[in-house]
C-alpha atoms as a PDB file:
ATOM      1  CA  UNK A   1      83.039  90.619  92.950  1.00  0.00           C
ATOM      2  CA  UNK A   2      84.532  88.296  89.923  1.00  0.00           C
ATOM      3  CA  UNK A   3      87.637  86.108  91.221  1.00  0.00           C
ATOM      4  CA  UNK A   4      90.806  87.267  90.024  1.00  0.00           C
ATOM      5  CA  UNK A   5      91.795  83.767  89.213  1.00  0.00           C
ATOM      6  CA  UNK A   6      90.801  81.930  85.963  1.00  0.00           C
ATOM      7  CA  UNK A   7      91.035  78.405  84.373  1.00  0.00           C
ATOM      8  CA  UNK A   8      95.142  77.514  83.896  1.00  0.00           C
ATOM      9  CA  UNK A   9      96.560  80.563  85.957  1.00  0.00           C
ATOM     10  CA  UNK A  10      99.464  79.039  87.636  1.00  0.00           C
ATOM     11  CA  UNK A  11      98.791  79.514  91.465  1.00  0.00           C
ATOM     12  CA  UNK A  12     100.959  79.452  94.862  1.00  0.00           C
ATOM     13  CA  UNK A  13      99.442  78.314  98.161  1.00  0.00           C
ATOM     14  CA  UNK A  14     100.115  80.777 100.613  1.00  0.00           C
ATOM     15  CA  UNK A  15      98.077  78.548 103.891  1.00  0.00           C
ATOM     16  CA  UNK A  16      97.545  75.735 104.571  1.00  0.00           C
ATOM     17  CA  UNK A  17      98.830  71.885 104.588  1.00  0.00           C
ATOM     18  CA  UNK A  18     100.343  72.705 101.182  1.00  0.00           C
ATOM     19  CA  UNK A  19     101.747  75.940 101.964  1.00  0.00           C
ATOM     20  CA  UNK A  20     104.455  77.217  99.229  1.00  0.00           C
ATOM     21  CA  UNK A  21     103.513  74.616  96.210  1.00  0.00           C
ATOM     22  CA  UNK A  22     102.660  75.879  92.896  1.00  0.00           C
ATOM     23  CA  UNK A  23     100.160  74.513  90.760  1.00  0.00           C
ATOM     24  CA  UNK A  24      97.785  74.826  88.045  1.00  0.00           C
ATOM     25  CA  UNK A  25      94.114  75.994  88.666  1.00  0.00           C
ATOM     26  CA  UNK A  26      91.901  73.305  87.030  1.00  0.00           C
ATOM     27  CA  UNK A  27      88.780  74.560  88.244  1.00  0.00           C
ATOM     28  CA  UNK A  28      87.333  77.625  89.734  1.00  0.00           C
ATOM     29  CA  UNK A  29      83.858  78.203  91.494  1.00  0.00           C
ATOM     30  CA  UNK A  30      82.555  81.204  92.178  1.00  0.00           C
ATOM     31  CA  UNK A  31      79.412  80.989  94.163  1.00  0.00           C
ATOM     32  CA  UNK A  32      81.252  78.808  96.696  1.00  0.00           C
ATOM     33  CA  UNK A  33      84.687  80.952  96.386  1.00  0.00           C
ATOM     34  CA  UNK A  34      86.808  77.484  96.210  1.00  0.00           C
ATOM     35  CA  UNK A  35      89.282  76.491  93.742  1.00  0.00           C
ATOM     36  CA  UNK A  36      90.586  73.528  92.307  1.00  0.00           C
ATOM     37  CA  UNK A  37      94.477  73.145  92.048  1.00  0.00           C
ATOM     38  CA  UNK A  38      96.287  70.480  90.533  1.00  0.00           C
ATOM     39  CA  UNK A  39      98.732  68.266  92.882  1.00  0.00           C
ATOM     40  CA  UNK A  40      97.385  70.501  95.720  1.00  0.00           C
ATOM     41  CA  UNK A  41      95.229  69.462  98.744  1.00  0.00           C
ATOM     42  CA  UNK A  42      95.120  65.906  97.708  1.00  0.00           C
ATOM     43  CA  UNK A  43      92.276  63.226  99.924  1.00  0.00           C
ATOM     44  CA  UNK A  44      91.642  59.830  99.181  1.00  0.00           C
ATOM     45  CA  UNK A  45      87.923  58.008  99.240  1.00  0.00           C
ATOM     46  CA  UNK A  46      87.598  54.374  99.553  1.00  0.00           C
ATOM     47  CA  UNK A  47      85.168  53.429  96.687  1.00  0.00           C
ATOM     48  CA  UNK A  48      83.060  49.839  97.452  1.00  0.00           C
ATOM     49  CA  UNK A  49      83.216  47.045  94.602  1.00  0.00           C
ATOM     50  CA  UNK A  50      79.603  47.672  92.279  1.00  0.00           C
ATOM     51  CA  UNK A  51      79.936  44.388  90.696  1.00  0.00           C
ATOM     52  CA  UNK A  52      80.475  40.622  92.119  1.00  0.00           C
ATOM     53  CA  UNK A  53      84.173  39.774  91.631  1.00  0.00           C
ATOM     54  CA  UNK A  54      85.753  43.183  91.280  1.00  0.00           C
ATOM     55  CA  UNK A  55      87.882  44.853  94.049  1.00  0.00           C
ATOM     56  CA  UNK A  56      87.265  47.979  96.183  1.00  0.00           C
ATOM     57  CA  UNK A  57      90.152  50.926  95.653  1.00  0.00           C
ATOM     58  CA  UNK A  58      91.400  53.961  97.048  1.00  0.00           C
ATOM     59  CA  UNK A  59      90.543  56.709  94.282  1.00  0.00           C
ATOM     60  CA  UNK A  60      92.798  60.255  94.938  1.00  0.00           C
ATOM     61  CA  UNK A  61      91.555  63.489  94.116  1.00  0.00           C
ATOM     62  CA  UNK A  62      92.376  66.998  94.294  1.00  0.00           C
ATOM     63  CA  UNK A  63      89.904  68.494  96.781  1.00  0.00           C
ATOM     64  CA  UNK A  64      88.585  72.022  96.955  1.00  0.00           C
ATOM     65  CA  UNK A  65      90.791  74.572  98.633  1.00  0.00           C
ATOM     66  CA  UNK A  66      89.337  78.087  99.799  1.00  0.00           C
ATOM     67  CA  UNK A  67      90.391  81.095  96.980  1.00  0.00           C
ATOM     68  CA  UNK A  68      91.675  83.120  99.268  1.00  0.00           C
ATOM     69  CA  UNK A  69      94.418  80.494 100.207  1.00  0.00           C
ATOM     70  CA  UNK A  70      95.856  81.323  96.770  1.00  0.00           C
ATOM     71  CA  UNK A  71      97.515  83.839  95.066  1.00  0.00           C
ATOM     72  CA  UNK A  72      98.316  84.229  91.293  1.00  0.00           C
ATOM     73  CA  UNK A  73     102.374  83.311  90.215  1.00  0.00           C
ATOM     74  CA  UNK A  74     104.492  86.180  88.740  1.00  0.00           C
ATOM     75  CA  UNK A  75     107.037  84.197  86.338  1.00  0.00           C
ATOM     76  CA  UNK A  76     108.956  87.755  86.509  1.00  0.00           C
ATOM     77  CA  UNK A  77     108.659  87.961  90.154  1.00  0.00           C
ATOM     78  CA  UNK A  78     108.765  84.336  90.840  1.00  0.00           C
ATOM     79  CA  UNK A  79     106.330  84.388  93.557  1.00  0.00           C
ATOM     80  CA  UNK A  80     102.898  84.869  94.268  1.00  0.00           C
ATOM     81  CA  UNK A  81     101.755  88.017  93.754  1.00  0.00           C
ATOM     82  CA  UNK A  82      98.153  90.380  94.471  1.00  0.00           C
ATOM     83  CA  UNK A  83      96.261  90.821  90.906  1.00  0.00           C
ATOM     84  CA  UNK A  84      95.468  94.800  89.886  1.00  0.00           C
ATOM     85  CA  UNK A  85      93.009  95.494  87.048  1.00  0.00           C
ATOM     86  CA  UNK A  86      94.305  98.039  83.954  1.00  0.00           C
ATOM     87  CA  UNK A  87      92.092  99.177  80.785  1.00  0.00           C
ATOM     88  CA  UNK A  88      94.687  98.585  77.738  1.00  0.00           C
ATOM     89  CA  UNK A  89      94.101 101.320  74.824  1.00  0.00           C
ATOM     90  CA  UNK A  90      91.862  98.904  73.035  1.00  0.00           C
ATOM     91  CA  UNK A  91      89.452  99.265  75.886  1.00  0.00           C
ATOM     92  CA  UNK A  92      90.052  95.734  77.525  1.00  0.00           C
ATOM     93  CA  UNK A  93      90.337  94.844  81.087  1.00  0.00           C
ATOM     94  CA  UNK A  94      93.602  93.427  81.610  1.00  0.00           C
ATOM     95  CA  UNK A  95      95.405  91.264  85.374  1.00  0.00           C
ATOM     96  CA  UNK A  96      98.770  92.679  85.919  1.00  0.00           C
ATOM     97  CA  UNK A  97     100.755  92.099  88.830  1.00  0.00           C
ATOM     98  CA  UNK A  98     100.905  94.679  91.652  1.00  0.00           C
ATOM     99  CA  UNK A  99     104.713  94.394  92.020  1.00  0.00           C
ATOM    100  CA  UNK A 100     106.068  94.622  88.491  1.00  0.00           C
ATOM    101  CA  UNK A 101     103.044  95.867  86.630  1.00  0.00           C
ATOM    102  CA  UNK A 102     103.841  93.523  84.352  1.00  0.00           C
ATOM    103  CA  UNK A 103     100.578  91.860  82.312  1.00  0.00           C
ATOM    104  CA  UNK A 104      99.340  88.305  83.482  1.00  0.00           C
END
């Protein structure tokens, strides 16, 4: 089944270490079910000098959180909400939210 969750959907974190923040989804992959959420889940990796003379750093990156630790943000709800599926009259497949049925 597709993810309900694209590219920019503003996101809340229902589990977790991060638990209640709200972010934007920068990246979403499928085959592994993970998402990518901006200011969210946050690690550090200590990265070795490559050349003589420079220095070593910490580099801090948003790590891969588990989709289903997510759920899509309702601005008219204002809070996370489950994602239904609707056919418009055009024909097209549309997210609205299961509260308000109002389109995402």
């Amino acid at each position: 089944m597709a993810p309900r969750i694209r590219k920019n959907d503003i996101v809340q974190i229902i589990a977790g270490k991060d638990r209640g923040k709200k972010g934007k989804a920068l990246q979403v992959l499928p085959q592994s079910g993970m998402i990518i959420v901006e200011g969210v889940n946050m690690m550090a990796k200590n990265v070795r000098p490559k050349r003589m003379g420079e220095k070593g750093q910490v580099v801090r990156y948003n790590a891969p959180m588990n989709a289903s630790n997510v759920l899509i943000f309702c601005g008219k709800c204002n809070k996370g909400v489950r994602v239904g599926m609707q056919v418009s009259a055009d024909g097209k497949r549309q997210r609205i939210c299961r509260k308000c049925k109002q389109v995402i």
